[in-house]
C-alpha atoms as a PDB file:
ATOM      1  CA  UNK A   1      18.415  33.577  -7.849  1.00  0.00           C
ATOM      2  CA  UNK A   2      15.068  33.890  -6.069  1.00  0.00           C
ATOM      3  CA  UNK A   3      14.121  30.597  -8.372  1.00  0.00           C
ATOM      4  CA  UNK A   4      17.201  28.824  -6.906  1.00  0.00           C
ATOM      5  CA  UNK A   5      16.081  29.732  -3.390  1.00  0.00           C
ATOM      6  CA  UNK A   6      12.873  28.569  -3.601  1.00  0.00           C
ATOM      7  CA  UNK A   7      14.543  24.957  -4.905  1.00  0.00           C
ATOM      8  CA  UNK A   8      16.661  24.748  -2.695  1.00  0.00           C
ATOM      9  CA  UNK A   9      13.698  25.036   0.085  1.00  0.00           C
ATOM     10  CA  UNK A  10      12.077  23.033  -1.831  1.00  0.00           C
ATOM     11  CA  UNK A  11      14.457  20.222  -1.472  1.00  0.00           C
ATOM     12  CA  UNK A  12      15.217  20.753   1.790  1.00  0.00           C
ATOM     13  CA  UNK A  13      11.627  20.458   3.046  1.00  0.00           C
ATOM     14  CA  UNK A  14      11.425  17.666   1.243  1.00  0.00           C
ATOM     15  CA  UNK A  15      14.257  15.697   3.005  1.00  0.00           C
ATOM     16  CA  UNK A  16      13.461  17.118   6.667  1.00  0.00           C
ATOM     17  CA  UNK A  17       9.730  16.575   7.052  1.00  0.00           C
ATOM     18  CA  UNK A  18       7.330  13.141   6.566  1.00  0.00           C
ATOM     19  CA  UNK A  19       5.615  13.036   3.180  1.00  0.00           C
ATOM     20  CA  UNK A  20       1.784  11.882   3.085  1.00  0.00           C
ATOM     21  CA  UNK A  21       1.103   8.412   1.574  1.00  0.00           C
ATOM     22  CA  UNK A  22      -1.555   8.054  -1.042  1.00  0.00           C
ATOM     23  CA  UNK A  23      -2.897   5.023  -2.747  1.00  0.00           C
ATOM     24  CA  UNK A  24      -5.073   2.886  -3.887  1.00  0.00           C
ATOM     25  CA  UNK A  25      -5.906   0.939  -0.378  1.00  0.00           C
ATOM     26  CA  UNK A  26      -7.704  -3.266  -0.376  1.00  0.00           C
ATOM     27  CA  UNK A  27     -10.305  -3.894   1.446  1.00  0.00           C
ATOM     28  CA  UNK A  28      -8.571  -7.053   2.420  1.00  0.00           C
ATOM     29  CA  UNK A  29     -11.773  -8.687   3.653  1.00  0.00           C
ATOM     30  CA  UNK A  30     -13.144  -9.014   0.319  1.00  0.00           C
ATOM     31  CA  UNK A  31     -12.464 -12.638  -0.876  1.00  0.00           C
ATOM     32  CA  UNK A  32     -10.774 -11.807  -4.117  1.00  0.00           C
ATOM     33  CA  UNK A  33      -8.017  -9.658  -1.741  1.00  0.00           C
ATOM     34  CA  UNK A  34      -7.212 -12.204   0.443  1.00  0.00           C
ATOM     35  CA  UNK A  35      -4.520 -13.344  -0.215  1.00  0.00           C
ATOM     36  CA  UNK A  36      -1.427 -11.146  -0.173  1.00  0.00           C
ATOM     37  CA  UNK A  37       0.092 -12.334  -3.175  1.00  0.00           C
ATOM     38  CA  UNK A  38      -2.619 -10.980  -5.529  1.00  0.00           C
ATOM     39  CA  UNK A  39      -2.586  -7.769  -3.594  1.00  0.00           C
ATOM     40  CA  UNK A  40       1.234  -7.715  -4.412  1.00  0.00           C
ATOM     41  CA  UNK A  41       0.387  -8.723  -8.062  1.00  0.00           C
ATOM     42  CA  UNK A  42      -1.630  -5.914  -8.601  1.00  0.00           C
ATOM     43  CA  UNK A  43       0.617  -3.698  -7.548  1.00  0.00           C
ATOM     44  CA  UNK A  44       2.834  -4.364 -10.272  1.00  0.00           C
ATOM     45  CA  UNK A  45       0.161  -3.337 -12.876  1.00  0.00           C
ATOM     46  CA  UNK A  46       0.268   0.431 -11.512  1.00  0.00           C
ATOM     47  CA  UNK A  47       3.255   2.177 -13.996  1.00  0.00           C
ATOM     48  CA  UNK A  48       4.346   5.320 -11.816  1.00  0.00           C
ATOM     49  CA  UNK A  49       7.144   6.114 -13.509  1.00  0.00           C
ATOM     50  CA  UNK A  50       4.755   6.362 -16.612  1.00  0.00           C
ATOM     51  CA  UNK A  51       1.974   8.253 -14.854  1.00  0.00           C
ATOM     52  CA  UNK A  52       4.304  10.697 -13.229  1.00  0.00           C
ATOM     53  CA  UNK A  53       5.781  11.587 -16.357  1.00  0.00           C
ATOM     54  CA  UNK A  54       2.955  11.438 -18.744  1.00  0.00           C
ATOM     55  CA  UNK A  55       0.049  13.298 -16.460  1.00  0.00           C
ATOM     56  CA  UNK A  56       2.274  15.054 -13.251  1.00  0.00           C
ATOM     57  CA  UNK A  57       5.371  16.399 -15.064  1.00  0.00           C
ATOM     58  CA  UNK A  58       7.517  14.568 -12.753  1.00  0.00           C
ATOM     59  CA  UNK A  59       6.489  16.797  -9.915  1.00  0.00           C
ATOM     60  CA  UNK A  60       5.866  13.396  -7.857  1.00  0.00           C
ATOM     61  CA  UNK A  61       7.758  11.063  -5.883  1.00  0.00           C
ATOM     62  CA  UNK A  62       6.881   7.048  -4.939  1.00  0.00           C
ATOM     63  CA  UNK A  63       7.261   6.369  -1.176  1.00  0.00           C
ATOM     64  CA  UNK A  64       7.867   3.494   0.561  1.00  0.00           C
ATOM     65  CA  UNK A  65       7.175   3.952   3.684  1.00  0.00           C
ATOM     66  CA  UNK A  66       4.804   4.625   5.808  1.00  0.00           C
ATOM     67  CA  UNK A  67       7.493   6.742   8.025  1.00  0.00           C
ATOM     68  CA  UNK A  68       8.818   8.342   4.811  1.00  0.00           C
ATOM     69  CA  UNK A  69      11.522  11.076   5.569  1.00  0.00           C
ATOM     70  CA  UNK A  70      12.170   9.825   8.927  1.00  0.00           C
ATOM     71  CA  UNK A  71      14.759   7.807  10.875  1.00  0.00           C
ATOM     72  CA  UNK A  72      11.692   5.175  11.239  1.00  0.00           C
ATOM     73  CA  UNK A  73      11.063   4.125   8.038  1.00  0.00           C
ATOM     74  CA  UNK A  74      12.378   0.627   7.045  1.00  0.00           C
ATOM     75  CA  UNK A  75      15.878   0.245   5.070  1.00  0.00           C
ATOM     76  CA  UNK A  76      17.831  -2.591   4.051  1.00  0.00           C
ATOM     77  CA  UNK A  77      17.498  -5.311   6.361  1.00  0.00           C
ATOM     78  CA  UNK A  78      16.598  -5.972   9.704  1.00  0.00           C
ATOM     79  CA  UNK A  79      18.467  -4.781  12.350  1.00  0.00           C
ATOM     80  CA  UNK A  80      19.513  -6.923  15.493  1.00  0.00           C
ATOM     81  CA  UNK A  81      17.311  -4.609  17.326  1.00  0.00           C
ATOM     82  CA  UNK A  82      14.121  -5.500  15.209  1.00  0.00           C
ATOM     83  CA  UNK A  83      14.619  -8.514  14.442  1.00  0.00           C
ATOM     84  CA  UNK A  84      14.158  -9.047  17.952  1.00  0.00           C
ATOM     85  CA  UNK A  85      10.932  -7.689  17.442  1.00  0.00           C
ATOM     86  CA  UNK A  86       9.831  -9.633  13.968  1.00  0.00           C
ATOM     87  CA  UNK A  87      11.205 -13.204  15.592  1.00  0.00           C
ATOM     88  CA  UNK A  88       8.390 -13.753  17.741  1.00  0.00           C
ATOM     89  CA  UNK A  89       6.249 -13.239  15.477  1.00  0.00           C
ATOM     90  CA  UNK A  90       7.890 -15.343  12.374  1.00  0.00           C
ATOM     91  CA  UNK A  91       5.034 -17.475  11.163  1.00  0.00           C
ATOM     92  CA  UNK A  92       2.442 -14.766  11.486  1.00  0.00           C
ATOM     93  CA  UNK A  93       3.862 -12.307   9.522  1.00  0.00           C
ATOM     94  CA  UNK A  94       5.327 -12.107   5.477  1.00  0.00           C
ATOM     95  CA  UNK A  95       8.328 -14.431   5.126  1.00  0.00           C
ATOM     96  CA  UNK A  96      10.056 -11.438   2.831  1.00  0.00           C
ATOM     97  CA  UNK A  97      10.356  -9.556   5.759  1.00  0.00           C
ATOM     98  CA  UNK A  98      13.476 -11.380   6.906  1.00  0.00           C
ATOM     99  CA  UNK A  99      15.075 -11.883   3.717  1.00  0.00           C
ATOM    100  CA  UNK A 100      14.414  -9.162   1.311  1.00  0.00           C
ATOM    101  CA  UNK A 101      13.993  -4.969   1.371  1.00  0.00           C
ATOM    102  CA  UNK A 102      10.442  -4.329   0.397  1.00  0.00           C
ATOM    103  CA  UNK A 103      11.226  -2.002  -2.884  1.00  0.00           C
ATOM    104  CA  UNK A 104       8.354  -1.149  -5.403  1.00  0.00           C
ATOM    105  CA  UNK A 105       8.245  -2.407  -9.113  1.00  0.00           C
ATOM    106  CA  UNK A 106       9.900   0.381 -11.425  1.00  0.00           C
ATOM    107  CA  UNK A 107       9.287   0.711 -14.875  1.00  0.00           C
ATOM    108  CA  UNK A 108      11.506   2.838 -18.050  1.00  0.00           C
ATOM    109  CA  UNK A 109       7.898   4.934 -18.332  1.00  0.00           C
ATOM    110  CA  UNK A 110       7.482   3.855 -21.754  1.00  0.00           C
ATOM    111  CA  UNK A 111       4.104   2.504 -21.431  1.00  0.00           C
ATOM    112  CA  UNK A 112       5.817  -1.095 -21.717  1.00  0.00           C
ATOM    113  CA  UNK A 113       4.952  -2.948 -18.758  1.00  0.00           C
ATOM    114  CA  UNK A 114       5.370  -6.807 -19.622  1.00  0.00           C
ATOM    115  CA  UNK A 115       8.069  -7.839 -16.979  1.00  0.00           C
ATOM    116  CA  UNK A 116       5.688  -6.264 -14.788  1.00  0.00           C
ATOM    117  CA  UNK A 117       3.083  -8.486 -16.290  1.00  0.00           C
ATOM    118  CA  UNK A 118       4.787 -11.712 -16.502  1.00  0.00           C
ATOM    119  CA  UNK A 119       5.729 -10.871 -12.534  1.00  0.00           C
ATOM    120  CA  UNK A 120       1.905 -10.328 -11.893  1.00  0.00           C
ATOM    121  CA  UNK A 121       0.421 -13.191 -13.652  1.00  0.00           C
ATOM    122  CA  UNK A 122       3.330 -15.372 -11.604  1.00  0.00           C
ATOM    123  CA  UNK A 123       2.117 -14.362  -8.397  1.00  0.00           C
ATOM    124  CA  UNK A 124      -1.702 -14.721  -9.491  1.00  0.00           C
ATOM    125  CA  UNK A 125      -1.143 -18.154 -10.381  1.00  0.00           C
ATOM    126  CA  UNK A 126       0.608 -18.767  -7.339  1.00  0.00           C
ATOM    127  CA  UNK A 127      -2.377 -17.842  -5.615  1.00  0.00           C
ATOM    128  CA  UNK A 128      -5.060 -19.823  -7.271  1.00  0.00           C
ATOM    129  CA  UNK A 129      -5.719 -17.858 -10.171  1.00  0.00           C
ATOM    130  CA  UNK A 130      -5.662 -18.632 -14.177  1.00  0.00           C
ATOM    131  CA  UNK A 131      -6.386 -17.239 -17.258  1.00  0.00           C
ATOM    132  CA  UNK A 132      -9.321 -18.486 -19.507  1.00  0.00           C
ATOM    133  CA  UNK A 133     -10.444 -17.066 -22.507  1.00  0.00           C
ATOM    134  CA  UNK A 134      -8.307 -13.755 -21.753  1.00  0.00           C
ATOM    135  CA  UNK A 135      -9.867 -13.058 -18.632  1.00  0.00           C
ATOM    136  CA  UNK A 136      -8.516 -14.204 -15.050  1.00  0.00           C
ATOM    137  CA  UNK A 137     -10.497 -16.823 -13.264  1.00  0.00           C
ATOM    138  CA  UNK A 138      -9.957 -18.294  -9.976  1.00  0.00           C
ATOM    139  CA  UNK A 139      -8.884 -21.785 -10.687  1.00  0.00           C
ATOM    140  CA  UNK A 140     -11.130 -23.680  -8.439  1.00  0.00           C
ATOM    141  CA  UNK A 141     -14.106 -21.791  -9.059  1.00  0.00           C
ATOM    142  CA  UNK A 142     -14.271 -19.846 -12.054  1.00  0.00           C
ATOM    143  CA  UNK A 143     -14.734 -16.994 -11.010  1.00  0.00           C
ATOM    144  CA  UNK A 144     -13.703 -13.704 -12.566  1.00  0.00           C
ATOM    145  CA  UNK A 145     -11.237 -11.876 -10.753  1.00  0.00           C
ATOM    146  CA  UNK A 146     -13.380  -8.594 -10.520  1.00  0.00           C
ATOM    147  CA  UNK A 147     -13.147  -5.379  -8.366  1.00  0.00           C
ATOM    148  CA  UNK A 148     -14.919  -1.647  -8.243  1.00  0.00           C
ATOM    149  CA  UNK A 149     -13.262   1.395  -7.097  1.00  0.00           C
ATOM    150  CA  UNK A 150     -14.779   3.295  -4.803  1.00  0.00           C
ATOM    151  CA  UNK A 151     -14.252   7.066  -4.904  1.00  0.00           C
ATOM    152  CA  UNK A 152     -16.180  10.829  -4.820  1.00  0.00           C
ATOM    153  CA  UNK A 153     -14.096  13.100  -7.129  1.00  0.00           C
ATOM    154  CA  UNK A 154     -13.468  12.856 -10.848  1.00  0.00           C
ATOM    155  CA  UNK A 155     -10.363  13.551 -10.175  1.00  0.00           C
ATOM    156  CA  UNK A 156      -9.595   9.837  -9.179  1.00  0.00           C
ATOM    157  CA  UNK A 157     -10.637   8.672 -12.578  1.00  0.00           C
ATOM    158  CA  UNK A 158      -7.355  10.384 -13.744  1.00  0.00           C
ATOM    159  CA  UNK A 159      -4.768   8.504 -11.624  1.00  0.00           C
ATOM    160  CA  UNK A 160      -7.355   5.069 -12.032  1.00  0.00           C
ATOM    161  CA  UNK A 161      -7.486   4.853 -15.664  1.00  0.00           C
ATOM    162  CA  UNK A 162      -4.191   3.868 -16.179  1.00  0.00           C
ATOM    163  CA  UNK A 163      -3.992   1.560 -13.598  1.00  0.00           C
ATOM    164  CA  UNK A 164      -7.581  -0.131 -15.154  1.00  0.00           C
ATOM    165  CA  UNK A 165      -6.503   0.100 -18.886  1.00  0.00           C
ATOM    166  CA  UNK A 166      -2.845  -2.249 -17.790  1.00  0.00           C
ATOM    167  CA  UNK A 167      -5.003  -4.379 -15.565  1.00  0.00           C
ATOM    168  CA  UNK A 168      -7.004  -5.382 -18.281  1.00  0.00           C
ATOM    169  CA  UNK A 169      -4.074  -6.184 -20.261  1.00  0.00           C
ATOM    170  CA  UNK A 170      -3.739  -9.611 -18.054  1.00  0.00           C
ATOM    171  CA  UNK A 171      -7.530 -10.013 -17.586  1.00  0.00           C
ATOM    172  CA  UNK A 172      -8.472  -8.189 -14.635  1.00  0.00           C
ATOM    173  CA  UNK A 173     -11.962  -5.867 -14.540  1.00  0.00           C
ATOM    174  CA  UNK A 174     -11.779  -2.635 -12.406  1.00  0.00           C
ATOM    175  CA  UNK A 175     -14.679  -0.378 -12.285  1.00  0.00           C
ATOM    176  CA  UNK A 176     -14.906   2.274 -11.641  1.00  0.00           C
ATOM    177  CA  UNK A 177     -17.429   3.743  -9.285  1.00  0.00           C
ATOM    178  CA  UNK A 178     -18.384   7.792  -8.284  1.00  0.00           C
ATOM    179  CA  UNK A 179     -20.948   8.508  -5.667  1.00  0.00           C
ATOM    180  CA  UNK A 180     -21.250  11.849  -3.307  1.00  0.00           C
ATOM    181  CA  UNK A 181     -19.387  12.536  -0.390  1.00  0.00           C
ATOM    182  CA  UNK A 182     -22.226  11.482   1.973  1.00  0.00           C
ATOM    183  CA  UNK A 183     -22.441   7.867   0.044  1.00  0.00           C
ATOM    184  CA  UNK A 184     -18.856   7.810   0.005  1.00  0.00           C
ATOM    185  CA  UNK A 185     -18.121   8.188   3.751  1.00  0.00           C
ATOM    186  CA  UNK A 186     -20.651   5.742   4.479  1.00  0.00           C
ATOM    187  CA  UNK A 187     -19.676   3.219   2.741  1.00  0.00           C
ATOM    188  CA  UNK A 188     -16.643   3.599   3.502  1.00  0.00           C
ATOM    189  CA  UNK A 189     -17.222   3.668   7.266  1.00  0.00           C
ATOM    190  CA  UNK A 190     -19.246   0.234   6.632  1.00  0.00           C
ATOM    191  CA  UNK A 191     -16.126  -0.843   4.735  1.00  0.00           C
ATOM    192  CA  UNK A 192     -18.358  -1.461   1.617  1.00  0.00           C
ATOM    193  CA  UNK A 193     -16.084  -0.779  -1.140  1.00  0.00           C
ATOM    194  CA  UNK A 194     -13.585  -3.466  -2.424  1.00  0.00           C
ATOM    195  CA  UNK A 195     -10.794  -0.406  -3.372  1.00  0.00           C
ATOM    196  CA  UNK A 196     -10.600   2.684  -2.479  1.00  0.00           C
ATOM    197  CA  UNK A 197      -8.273   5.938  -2.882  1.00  0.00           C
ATOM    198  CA  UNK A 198      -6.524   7.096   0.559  1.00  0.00           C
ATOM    199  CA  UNK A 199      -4.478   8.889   2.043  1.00  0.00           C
ATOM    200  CA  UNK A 200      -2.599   8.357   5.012  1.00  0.00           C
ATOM    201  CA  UNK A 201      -1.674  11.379   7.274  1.00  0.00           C
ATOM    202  CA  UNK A 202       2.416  11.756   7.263  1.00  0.00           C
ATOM    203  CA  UNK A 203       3.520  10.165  10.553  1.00  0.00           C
ATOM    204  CA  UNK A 204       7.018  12.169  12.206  1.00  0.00           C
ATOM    205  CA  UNK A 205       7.326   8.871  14.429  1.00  0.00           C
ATOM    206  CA  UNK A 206       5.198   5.923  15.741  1.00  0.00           C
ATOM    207  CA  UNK A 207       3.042   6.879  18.266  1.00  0.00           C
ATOM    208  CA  UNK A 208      -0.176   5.391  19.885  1.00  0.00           C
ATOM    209  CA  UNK A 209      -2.309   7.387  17.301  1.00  0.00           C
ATOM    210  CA  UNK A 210      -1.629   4.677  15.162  1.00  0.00           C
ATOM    211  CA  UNK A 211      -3.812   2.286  16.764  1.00  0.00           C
ATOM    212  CA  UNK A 212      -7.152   3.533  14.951  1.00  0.00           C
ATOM    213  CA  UNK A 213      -5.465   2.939  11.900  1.00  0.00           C
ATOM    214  CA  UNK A 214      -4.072  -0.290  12.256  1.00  0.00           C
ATOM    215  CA  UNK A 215      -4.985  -2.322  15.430  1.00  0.00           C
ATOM    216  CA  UNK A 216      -7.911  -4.957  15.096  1.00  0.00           C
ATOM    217  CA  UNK A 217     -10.425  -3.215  17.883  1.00  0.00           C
ATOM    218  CA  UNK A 218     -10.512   0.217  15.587  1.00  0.00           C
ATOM    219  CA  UNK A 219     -11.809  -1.945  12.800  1.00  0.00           C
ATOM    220  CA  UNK A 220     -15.044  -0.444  12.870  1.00  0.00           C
ATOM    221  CA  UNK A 221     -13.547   3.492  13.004  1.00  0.00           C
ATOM    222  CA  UNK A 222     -13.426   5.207   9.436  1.00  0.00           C
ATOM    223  CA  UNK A 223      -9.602   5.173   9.813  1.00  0.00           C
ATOM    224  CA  UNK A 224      -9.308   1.400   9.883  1.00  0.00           C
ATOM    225  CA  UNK A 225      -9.572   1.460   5.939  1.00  0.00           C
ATOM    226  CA  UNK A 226      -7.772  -1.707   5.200  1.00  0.00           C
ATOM    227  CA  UNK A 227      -9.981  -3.827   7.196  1.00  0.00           C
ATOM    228  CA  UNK A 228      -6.792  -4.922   9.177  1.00  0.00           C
ATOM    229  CA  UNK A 229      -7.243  -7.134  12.174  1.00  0.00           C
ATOM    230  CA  UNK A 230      -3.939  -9.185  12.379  1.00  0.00           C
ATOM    231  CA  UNK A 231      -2.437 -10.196  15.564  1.00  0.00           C
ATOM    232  CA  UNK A 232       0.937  -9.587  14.393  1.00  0.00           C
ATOM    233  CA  UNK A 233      -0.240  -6.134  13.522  1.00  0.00           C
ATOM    234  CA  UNK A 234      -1.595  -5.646  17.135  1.00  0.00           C
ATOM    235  CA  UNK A 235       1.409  -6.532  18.843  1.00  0.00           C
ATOM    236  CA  UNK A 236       3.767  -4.296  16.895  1.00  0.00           C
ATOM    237  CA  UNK A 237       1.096  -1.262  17.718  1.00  0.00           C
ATOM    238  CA  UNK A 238       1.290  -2.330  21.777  1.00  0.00           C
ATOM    239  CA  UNK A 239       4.874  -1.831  21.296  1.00  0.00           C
ATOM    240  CA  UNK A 240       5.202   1.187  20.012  1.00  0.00           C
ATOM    241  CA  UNK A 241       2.267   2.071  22.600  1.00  0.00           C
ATOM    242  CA  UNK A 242       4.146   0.709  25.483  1.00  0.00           C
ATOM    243  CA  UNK A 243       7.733   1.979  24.260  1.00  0.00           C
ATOM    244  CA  UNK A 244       7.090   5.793  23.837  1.00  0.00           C
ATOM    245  CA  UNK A 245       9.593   6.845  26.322  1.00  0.00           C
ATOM    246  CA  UNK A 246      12.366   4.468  24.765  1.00  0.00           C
ATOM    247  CA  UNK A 247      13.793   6.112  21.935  1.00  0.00           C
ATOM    248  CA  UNK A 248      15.987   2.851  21.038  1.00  0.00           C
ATOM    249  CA  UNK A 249      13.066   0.414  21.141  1.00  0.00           C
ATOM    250  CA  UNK A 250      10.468   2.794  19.704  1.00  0.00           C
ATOM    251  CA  UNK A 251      13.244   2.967  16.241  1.00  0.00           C
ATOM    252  CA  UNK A 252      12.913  -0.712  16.244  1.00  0.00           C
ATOM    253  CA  UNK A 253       9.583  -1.175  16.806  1.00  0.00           C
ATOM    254  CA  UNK A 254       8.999   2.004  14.390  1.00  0.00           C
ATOM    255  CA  UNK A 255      11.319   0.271  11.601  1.00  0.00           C
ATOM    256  CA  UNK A 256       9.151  -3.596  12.627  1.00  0.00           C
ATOM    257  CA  UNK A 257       5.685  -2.491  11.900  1.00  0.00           C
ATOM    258  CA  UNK A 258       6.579  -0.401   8.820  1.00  0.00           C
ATOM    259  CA  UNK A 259       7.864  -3.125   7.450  1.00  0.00           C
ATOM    260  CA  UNK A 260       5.175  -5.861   8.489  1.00  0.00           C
ATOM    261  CA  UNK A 261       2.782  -3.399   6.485  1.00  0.00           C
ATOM    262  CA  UNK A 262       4.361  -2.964   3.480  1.00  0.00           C
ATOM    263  CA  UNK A 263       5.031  -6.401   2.618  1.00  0.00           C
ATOM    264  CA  UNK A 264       1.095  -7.616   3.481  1.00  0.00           C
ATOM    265  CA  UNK A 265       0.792  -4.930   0.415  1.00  0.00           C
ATOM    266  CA  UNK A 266      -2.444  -3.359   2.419  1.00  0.00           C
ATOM    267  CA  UNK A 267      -2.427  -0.571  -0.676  1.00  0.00           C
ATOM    268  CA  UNK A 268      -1.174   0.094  -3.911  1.00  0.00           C
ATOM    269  CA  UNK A 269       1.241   3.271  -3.549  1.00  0.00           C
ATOM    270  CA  UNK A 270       0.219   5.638  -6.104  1.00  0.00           C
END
């Protein structure tokens, strides 16, 4: 009985209060991340269903949402209400936020990830890049489509490797890279790292706060990780700013940015 108890508190925690979002988080400055479509491409290489079985004991579960476990986060989709919001800005912002739900690749968490593949290599191509002599190139310049992750604690090494060892498997090098907590910070505050693992504090609703994470004048704040400074971006954050005492437009606002963010693929949900 006492076991029950504590499940049932378990589960019910779980479905009352926002869950943190890690991942593995672009520094979308660096020319090889660009361009959302490879961001979205790699994506597809990480197998959770794999990793949470194999390493966690399928203690974990995948958001996808930055609002996750609250009436803000972005379902289906859009509303009348936001799409009064997103309309404006059509042209600035991902063309998939109009006409699809932004849902994660899922795998059977066999190890077997070659739909997942073929959908990766797709989008690379799409974006300029080919494969040559097993390893990814960008088309026009030959260049090896190359990255390091950034991190401090060994125990990032154990949620990277499997991410590196499928990445490879279509011709992409990750390294990895460990330095101390002093270096780390740093660098990161420079926004000297081409990946890096995050995690973003659970948000209960959209408030101003998230302005140093998001909006284009707290680039240069350690918070700013993605190296975001899109207009479209900005004006959904003034809107939340400017709406906190209007619970209907704050939802739609709420429901407009989370979904502008997901589908520029800023990290790789882990």
């Amino acid at each position: 009985p006492a076991f029950n108890e504590k499940r049932v508190l378990k589960e019910q925690l779980e479905h009352s209060i926002p869950q943190r979002t890690d991942g593995f988080v672009f520094n979308t400055k660096r020319p090889q991340f660009t361009d959302p479509r490879v961001r979205q491409a790699l994506a597809y290489m990480l197998d959770f269903e794999w990793m949470n079985k194999a390493l966690f004991y399928n203690q974990y579960k995948r958001t996808e949402s930055y609002f996750t476990n609250t009436e803000f986060s972005a379902n289906g989709l859009p509303s009348k209400d936001e799409l009064e919001v997103l309309t404006p800005l059509k042209g600035q912002i991902p063309d998939q936020v109009f006409t699809e739900e932004y849902k994660l690749p899922v795998t059977k968490g066999d190890g077997n990830i070659r739909q997942n593949m073929r959908m990766a290599l797709r989008l690379l191509k799409q974006a300029g890049w080919t494969l040559k002599n097993r390893k990814l190139v960008n088309a026009k310049t030959g260049a090896p489509l190359t990255f390091e992750l950034l991190s401090y604690s060994p125990l990032t090494e154990r949620i990277a490797a499997p991410l590196k060892s499928n990445l490879e498997k279509i011709g992409v090098t990750m390294t990895l890279r460990q330095v101390d907590s002093t270096q780390f910070i740093n660098r990161v505050r420079e926004h000297d790292f081409d990946l890096v693992s995050f995690r973003y504090t659970a948000n209960a609703y959209p408030s101003s706060n998230l302005k140093i994470v998001w909006r284009s004048d707290f680039v240069d704040s350690t918070w700013n990780l993605a190296n975001v400074t899109d207009p479209a971006v900005d004006s959904l954050i003034d809107g939340i700013t400017a709406n906190q005492e209007n619970p209907e437009k704050l939802l739609a606002y709420g429901r407009a940015l989370d979904r502008t963010l997901l589908w520029n693929f800023f990290m790789i949900p882990q």
